[in-house]
Protein backbone atom coordinates (compact mmCIF):
# COMPACT_ATOMS: atom_id res chain seq x y z
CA UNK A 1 -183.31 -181.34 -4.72
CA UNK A 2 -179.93 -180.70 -4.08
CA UNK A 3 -178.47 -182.07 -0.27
CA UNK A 4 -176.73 -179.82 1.62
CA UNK A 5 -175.02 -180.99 4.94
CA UNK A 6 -174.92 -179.83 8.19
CA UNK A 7 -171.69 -179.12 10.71
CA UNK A 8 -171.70 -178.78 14.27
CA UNK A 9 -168.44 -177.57 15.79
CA UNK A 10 -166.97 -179.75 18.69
CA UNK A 11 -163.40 -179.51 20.38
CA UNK A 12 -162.40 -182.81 18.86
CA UNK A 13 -163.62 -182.15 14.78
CA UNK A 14 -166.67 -181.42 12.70
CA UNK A 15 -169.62 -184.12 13.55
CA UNK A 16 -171.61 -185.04 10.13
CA UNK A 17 -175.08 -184.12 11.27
CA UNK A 18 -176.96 -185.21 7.81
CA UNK A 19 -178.76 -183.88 5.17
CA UNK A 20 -181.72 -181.53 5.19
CA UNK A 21 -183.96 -183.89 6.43
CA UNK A 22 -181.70 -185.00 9.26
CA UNK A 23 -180.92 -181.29 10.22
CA UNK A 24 -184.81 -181.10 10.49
CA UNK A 25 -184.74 -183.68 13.33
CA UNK A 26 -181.24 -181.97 14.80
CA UNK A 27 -183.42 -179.74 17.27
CA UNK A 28 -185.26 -182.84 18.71
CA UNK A 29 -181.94 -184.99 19.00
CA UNK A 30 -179.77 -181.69 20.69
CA UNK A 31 -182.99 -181.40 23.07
CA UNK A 32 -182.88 -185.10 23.67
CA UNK A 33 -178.79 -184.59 24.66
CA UNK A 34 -179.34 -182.08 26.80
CA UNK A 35 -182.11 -183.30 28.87
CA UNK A 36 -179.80 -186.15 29.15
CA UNK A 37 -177.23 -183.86 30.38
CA UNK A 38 -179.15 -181.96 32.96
CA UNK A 39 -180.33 -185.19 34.29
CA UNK A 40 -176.33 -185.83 35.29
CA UNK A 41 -175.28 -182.85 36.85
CA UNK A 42 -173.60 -182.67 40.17
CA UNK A 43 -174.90 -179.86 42.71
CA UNK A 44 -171.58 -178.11 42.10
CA UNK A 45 -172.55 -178.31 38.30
CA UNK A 46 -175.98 -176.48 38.47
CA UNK A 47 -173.90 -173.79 40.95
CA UNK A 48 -171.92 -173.08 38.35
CA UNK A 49 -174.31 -172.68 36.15
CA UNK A 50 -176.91 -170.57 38.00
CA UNK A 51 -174.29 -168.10 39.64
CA UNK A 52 -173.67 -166.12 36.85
CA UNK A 53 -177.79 -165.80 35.97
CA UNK A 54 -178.36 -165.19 39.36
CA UNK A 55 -175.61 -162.16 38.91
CA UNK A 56 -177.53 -160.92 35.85
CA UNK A 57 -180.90 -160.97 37.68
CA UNK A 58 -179.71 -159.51 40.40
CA UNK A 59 -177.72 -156.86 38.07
CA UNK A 60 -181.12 -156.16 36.55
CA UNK A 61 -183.09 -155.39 40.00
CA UNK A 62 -180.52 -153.47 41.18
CA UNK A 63 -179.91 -151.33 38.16
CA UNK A 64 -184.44 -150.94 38.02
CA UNK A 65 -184.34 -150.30 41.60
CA UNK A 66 -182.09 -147.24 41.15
CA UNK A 67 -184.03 -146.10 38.42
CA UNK A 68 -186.90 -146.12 40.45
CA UNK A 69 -185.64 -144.50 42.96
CA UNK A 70 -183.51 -141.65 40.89
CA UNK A 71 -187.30 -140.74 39.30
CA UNK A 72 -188.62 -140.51 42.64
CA UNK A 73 -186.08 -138.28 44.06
CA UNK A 74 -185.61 -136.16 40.75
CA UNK A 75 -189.84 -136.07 41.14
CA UNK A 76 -189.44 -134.69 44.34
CA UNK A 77 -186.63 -131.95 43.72
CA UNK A 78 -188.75 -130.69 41.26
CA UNK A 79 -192.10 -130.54 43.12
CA UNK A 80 -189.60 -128.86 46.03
CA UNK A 81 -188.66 -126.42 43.71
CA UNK A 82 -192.33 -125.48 42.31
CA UNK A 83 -193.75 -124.86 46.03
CA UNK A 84 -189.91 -122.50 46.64
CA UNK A 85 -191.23 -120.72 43.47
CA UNK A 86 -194.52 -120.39 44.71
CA UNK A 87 -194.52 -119.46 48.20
CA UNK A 88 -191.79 -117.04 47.40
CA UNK A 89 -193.74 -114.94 44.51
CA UNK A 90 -196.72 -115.22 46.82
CA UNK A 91 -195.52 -113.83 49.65
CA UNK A 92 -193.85 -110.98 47.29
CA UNK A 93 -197.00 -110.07 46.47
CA UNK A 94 -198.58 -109.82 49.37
CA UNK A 95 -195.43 -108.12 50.95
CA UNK A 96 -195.86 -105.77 48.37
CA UNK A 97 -199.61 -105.09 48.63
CA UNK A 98 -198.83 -104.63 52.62
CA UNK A 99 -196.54 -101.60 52.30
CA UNK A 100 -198.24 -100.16 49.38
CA UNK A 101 -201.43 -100.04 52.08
CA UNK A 102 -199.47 -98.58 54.41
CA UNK A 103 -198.44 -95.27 52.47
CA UNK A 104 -201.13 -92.31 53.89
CA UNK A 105 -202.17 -92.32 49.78
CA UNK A 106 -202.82 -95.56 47.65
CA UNK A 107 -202.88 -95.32 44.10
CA UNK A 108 -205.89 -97.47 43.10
CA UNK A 109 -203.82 -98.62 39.95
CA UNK A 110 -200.62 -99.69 41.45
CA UNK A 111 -203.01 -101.50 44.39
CA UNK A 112 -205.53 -103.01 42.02
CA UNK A 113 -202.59 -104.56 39.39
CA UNK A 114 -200.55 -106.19 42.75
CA UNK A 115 -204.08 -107.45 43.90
CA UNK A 116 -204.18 -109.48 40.78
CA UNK A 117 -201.04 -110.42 40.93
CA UNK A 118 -201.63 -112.17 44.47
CA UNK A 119 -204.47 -113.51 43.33
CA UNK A 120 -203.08 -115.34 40.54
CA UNK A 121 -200.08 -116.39 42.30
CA UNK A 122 -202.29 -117.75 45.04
CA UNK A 123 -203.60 -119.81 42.89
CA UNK A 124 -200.06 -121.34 41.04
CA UNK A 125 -199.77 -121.90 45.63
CA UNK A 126 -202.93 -123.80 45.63
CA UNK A 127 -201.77 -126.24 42.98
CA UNK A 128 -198.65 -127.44 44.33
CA UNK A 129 -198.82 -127.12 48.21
CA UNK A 130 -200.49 -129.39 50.68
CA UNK A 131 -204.30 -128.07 51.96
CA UNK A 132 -203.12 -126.73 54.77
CA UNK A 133 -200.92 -124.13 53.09
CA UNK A 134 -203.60 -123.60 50.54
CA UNK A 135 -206.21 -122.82 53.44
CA UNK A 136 -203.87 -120.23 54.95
CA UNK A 137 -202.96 -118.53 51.63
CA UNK A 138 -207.00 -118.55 50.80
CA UNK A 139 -207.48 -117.00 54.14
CA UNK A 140 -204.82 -114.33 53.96
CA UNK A 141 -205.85 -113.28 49.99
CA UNK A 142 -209.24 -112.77 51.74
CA UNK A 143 -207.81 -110.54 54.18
CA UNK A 144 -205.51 -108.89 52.34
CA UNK A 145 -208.66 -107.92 50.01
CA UNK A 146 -210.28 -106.83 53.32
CA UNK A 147 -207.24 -104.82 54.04
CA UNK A 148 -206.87 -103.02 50.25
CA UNK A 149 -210.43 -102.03 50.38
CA UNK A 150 -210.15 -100.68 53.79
CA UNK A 151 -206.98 -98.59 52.74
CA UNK A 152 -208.87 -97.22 49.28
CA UNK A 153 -211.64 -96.04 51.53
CA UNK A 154 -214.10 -98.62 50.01
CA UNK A 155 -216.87 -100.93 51.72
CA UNK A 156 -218.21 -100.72 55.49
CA UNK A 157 -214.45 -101.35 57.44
CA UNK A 158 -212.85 -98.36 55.38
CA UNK A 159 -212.09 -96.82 58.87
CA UNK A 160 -210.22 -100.30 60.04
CA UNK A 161 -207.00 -100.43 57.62
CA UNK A 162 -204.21 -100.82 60.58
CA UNK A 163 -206.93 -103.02 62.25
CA UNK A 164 -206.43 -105.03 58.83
CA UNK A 165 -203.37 -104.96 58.39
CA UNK A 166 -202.15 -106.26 61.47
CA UNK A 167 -204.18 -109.35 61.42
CA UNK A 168 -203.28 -109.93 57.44
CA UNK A 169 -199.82 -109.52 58.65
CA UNK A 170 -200.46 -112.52 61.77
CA UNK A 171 -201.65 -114.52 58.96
CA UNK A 172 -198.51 -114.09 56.83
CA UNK A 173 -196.71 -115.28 59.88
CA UNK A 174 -198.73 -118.52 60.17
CA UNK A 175 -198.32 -119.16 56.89
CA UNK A 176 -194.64 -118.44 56.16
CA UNK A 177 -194.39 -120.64 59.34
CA UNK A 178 -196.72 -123.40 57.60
CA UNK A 179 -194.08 -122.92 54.35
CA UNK A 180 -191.14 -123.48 56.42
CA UNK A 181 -192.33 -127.01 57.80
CA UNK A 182 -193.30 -127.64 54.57
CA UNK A 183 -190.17 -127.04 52.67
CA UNK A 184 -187.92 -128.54 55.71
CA UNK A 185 -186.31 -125.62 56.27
CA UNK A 186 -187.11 -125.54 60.49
């Protein structure tokens, strides 16, 4: 078996470590060294030596911190901008449904494809805002139903459109007021 050597670099020169068997034991006599080291170091020496871990750790919290932090935000700008989306297409709809009601005529196609257009935007609403919001949009698709059927001459209220209207329209007020404490806007 051929012998090689070992070299450890040291400022003075290179320190003959031994051959493959004595590099074997080389991990148990460096451990040996430095426990012997440890055991005589000033206060000033372990300073020195913790400051710059303590920098890294404290590098590393900081930098997960603002990670955390940048998700939640980002998290947050986005669910903002869902409910904007929302709330805005919603009320569209039923600001659309409310004039078309209003015209002495309604066209039973025009009314019946906005209808289904509130409905299924009032339900994108119900997904991202709080219950509170969801209750008032629930309550105003209801009466804005109420208030179509009235003003196609359909159902037992067909007489009561303005009637209808007028308290679909308070509703719209409650909520757009709802949407506005929501959103931050005050």
């Amino acid at each position: 078996m051929a012998c090689r050597k070992f070299f450890v670099a040291s400022p003075r020169a290179f320190h003959f470590l031994g051959t493959e068997t004595g590099g074997r034991d080389l991990l148990g006599r460096l451990s040996l060294r430095l426990s012997l080291y440890l055991e005589s170091m000033t206060f000033e020496q372990w300073l020195l030596l913790a400051v710059p871990f303590l920098t890294g750790g404290f590098a590393l919290a900081g930098s997960w911190y603002g990670s955390q932090l940048g998700r939640k935000n980002e998290h947050h700008q986005w669910l903002r901008n869902q409910k904007q989306v929302a709330y805005s297409e919603f009320l569209g709809a039923f600001d659309a449904l409310y004039l078309e009601t209003g015209l002495p005529t309604v066209d039973d196609v025009s009314v019946q494809d906005i209808l289904f257009d509130l409905v299924s935007k009032q339900g994108r609403l119900s997904v991202v805002a709080p219950s509170e919001i969801a209750r008032l949009s629930d309550r105003l698709t209801d009466e804005t139903w109420k208030m179509v059927q009235s003003a196609r001459g359909n159902g037992p209220d067909a007489g009561e459109r303005y009637g209808f209207r007028e308290k679909a329209q308070g509703t719209a007020k409650e909520l757009v007021a709802a949407v506005r404490l929501d959103l931050d806007v005050a």
